[in-house]
N, C-alpha and C. Protein backbone atom coordinates (compact mmCIF):
# COMPACT_ATOMS: atom_id res chain seq x y z
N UNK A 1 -13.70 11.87 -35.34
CA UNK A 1 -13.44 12.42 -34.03
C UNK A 1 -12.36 13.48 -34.16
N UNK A 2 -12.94 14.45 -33.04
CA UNK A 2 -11.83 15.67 -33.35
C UNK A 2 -10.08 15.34 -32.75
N UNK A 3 -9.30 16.27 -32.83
CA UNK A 3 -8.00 15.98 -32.29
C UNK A 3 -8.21 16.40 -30.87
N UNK A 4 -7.66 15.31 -29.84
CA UNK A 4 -7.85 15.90 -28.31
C UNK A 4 -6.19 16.32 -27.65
N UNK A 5 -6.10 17.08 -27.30
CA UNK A 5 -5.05 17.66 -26.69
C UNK A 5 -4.19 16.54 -25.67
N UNK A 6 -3.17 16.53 -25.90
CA UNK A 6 -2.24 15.29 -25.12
C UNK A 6 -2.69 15.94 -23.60
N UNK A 7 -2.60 16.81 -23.37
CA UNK A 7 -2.73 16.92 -21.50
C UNK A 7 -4.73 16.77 -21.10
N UNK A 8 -5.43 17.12 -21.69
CA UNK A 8 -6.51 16.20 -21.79
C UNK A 8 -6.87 15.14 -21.91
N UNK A 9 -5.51 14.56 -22.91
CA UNK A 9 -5.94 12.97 -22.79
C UNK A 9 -5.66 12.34 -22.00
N UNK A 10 -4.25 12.55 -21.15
CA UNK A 10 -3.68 12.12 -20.11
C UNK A 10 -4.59 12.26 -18.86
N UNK A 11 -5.25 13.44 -18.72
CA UNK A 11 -6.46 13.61 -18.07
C UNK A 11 -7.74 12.33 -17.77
N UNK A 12 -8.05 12.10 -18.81
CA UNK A 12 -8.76 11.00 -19.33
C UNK A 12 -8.41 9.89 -18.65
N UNK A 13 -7.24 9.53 -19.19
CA UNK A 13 -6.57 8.48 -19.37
C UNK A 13 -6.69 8.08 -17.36
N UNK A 14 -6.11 9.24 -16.95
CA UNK A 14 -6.24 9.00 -15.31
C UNK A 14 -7.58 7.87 -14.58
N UNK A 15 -8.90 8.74 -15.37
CA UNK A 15 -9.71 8.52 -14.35
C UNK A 15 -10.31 6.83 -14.87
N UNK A 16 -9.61 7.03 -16.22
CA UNK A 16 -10.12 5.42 -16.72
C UNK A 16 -9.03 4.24 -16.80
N UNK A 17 -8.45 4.65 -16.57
CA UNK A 17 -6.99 3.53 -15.85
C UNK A 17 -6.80 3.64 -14.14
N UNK A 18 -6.31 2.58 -13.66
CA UNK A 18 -5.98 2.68 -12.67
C UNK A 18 -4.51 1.91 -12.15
N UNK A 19 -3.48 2.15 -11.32
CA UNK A 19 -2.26 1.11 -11.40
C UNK A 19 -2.05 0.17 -9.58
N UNK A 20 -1.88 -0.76 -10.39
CA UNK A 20 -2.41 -1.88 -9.03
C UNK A 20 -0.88 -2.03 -8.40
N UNK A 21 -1.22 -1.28 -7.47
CA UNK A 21 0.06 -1.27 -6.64
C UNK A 21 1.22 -2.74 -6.48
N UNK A 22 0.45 -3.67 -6.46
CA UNK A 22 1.22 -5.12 -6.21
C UNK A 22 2.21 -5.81 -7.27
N UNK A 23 1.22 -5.39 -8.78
CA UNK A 23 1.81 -5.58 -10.13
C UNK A 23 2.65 -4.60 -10.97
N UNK A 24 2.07 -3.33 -10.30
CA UNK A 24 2.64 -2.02 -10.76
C UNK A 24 2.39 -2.00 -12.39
N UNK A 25 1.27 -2.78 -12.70
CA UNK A 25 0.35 -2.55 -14.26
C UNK A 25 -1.06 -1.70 -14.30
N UNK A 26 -0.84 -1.16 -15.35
CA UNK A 26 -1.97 -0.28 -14.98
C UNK A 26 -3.25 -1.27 -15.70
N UNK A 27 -4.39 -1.41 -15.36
CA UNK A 27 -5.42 -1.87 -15.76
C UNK A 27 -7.21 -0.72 -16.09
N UNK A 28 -7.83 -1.45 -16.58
CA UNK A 28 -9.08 -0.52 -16.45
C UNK A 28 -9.73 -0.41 -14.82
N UNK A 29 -10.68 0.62 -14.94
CA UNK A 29 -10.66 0.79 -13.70
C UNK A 29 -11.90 -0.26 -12.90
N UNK A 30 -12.06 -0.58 -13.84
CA UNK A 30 -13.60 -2.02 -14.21
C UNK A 30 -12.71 -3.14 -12.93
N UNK A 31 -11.39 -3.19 -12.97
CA UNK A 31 -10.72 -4.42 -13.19
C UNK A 31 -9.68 -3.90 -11.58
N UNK A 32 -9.97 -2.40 -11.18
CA UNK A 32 -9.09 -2.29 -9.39
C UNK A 32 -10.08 -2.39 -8.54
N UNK A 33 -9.55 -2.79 -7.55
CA UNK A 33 -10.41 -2.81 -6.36
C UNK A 33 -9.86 -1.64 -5.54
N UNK A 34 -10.16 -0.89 -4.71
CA UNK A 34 -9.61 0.27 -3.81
C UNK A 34 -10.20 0.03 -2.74
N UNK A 35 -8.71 0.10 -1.78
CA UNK A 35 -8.54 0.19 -0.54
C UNK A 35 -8.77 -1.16 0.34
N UNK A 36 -8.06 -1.84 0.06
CA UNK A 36 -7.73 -3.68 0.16
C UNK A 36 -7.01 -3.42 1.23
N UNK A 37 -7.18 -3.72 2.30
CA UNK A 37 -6.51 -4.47 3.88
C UNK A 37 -6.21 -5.74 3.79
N UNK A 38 -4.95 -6.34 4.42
CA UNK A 38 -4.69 -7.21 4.65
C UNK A 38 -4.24 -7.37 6.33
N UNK A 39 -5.54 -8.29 6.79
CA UNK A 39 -5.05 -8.43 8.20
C UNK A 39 -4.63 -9.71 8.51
N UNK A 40 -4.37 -10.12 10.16
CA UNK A 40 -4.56 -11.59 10.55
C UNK A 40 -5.15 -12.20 10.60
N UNK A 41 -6.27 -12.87 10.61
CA UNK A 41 -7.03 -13.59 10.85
C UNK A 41 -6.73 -13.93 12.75
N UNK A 42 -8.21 -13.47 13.20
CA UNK A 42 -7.80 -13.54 14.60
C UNK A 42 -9.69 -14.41 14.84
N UNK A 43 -9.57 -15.29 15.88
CA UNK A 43 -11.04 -15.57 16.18
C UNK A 43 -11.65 -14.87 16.85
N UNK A 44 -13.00 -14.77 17.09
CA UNK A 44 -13.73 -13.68 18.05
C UNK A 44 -13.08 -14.07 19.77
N UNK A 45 -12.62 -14.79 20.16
CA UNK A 45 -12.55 -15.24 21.72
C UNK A 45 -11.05 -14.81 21.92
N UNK A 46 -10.45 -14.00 20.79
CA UNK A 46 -8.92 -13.64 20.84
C UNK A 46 -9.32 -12.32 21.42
N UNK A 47 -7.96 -11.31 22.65
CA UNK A 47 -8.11 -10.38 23.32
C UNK A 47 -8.03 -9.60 22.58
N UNK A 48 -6.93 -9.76 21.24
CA UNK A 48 -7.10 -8.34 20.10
C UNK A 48 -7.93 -8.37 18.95
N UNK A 49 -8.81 -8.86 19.03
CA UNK A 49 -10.39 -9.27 18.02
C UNK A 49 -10.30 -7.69 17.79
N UNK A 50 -10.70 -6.52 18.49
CA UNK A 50 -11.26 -5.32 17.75
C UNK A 50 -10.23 -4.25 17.70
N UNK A 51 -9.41 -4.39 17.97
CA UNK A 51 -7.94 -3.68 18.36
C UNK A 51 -7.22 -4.29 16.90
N UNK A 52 -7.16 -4.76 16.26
CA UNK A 52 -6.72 -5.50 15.33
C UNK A 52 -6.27 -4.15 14.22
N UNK A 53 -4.67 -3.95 13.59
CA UNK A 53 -4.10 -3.21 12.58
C UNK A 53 -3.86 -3.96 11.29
N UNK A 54 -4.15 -3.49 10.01
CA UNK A 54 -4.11 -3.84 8.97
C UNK A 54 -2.71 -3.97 8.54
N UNK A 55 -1.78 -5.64 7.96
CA UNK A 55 -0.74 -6.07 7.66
C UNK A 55 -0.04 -5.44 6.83
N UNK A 56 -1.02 -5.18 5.77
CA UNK A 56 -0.80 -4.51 4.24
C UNK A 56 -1.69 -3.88 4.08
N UNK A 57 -1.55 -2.56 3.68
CA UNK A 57 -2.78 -1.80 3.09
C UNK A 57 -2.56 -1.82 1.50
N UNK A 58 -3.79 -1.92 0.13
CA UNK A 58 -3.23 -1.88 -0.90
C UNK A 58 -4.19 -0.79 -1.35
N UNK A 59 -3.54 0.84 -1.81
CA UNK A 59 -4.73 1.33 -2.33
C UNK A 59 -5.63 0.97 -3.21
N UNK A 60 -4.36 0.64 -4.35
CA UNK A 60 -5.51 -0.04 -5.21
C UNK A 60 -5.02 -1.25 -5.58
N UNK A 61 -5.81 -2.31 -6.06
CA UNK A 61 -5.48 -3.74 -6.28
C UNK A 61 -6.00 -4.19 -7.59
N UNK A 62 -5.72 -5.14 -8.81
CA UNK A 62 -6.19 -5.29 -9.46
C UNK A 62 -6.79 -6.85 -9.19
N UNK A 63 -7.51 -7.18 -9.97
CA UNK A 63 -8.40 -8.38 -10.10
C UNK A 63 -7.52 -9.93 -9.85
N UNK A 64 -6.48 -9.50 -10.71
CA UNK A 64 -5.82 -10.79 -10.58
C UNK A 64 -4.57 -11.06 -9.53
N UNK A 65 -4.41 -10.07 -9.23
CA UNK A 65 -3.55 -9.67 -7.69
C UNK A 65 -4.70 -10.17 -6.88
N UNK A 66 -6.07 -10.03 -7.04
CA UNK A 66 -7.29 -10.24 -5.73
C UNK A 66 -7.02 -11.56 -5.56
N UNK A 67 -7.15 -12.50 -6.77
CA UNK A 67 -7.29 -13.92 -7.31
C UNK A 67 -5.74 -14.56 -6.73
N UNK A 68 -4.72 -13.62 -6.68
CA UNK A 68 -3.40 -14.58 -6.18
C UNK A 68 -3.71 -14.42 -4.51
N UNK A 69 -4.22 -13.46 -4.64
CA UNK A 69 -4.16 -13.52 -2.67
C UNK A 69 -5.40 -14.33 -2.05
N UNK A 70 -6.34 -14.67 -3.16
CA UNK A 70 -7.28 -15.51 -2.51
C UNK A 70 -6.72 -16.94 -2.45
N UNK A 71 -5.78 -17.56 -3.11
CA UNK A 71 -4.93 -18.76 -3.07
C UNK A 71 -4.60 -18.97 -1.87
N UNK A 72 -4.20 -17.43 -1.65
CA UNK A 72 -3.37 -18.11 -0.05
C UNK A 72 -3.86 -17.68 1.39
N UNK A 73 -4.57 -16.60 1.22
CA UNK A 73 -5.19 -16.10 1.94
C UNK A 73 -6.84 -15.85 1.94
N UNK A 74 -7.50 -15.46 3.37
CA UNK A 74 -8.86 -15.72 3.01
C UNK A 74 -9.34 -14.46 2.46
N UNK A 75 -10.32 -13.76 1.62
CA UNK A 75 -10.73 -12.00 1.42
C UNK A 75 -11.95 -12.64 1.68
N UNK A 76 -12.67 -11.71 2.61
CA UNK A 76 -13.89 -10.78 2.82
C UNK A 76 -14.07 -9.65 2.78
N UNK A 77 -14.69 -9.50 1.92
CA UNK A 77 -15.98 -7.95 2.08
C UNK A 77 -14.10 -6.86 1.90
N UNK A 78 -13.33 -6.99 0.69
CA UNK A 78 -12.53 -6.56 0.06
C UNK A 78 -11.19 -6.45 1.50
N UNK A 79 -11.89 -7.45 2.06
CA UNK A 79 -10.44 -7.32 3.63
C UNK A 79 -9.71 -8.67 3.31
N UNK A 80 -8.69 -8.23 3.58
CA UNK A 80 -7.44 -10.26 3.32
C UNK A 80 -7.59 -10.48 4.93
N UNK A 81 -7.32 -11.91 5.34
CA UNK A 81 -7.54 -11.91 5.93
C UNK A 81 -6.11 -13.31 6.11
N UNK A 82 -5.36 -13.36 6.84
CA UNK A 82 -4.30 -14.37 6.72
C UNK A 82 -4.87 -15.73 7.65
């Protein structure tokens, strides 16, 4: 393999790493999830059911950050849900 230029590789390196905001580790990009909400958990018969603002926004999240917040909290369809 030829020699690749450090600001090319760093290039690279961007689109195939990603850094999980919660752990602040960078992981593959196999391994973030993007654009993770964390809301309340509200029932449908509650007055702010669709009015409802996101707790935490996480741009990006990694896998095992997903796995600690499913412990305590509920995720659907990449939304937390408290």
């Amino acid at each position: 393999m030829e020699y690749i230029p450090k600001d090319l590789y760093k290039k690279i390196l961007h689109f195939y790493l990603g850094k999980c905001e919660k752990c602040n580790i960078q992981k593959h990009y196999k391994d973030i999830i993007n654009n993770c909400h964390l809301y309340k958990y509200l029932t449908i018969f509650d007055d702010d059911f669709y009015i409802q603002k996101p707790i935490k926004y996480y741009k990006t999240l990694c896998k095992s950050c997903e796995l600690e917040l499913k412990k305590n909290y509920t995720l659907k369809n990449k939304n937390i849900f408290i």
